[in-house]
Protein backbone atom coordinates (compact mmCIF):
# COMPACT_ATOMS: atom_id res chain seq x y z
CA UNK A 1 -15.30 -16.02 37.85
CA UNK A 2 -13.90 -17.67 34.72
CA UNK A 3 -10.64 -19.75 35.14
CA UNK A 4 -7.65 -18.33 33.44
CA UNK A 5 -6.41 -19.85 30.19
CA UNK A 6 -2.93 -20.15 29.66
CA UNK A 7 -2.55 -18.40 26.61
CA UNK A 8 0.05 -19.77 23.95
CA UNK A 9 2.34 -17.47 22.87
CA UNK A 10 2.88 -17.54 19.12
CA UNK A 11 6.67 -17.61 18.00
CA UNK A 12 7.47 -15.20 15.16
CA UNK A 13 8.11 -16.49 12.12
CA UNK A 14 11.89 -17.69 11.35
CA UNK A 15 13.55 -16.69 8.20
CA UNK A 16 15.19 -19.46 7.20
CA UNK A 17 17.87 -18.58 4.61
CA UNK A 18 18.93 -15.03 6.52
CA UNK A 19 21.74 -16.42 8.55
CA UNK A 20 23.01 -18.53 5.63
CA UNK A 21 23.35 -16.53 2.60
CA UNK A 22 26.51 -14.78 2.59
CA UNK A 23 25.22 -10.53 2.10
CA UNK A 24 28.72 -9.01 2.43
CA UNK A 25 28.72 -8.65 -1.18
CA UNK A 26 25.62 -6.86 -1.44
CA UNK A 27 27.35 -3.52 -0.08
CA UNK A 28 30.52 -1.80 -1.67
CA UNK A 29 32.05 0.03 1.82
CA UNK A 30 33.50 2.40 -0.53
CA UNK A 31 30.29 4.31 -1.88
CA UNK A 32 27.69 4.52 1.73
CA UNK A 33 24.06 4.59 0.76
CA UNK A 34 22.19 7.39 1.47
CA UNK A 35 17.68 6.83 2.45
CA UNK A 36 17.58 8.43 -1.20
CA UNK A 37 19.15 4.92 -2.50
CA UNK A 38 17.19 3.12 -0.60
CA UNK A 39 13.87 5.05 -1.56
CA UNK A 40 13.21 5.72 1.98
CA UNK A 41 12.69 9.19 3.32
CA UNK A 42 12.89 10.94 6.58
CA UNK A 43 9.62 12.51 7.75
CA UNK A 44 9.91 16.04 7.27
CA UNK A 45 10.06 18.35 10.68
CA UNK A 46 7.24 20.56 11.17
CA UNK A 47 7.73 24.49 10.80
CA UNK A 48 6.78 25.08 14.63
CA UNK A 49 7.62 22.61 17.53
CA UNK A 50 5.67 22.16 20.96
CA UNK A 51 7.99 23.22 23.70
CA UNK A 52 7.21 23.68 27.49
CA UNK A 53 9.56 25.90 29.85
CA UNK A 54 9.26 26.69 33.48
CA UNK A 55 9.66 30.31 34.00
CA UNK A 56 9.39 32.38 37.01
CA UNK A 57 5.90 34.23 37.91
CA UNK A 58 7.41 37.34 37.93
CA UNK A 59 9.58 36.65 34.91
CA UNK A 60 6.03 35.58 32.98
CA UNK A 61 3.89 38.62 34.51
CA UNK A 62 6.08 40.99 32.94
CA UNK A 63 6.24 39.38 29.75
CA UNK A 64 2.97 39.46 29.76
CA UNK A 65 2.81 42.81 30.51
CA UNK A 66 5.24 43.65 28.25
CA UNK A 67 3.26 42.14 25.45
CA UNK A 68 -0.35 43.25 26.21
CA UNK A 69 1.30 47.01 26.06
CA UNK A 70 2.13 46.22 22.44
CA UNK A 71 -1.01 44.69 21.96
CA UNK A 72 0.94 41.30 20.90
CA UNK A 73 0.26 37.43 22.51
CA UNK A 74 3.09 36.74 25.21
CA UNK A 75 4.00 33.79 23.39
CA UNK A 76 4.50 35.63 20.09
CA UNK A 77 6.77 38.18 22.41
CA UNK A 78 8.34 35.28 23.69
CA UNK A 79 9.51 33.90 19.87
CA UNK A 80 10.78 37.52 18.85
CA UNK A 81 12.68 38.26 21.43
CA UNK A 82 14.23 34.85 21.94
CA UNK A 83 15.32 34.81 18.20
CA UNK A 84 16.44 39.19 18.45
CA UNK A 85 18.47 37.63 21.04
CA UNK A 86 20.47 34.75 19.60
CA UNK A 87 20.70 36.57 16.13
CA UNK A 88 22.74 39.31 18.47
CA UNK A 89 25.08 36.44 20.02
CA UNK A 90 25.50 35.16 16.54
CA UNK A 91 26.96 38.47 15.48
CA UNK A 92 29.30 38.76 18.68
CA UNK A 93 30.66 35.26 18.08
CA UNK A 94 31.92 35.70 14.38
């Protein structure tokens, strides 16, 4: 077995005029920058996100059912009837 080396750790790199220059008058508080100023940009979301829910058996054998009758994948069935379903609480809330 080879000994162990202690390994030196390297120390970052210190910037050296950071904590002395004065920035306070490199931002105006009274216009906020936006990323766009900046020319950064947020990474845009995806159209579809990965979710995972527990759901009963029973609960998922009849959606399944329910689905295969219409000849349509369960987790198509699932999408529709989740978004029937918050587009009819959306109407009874305004």
């Amino acid at each position: 077995m080879k000994p162990v080396r202690n390994a030196k750790k390297r120390r970052p790199k210190e910037i050296g005029d950071y904590d002395e220059r004065d920035t306070s008058t490199l931002i105006d508080p009274k216009q906020p920058l936006a990323l766009a100023d900046l020319g950064l940009e947020l990474p845009r979301l995806p159209p579809t996100q990965v979710v995972s829910i527990r759901l009963p058996s029973a609960l998922l054998d009849q959606i399944k059912a329910f689905a295969s009758a219409r000849d349509v994948p369960y987790q198509a069935l699932i999408k529709l009837l989740l978004a029937e379903s918050l587009e009819r609480r959306k109407g009874h809330a305004a």
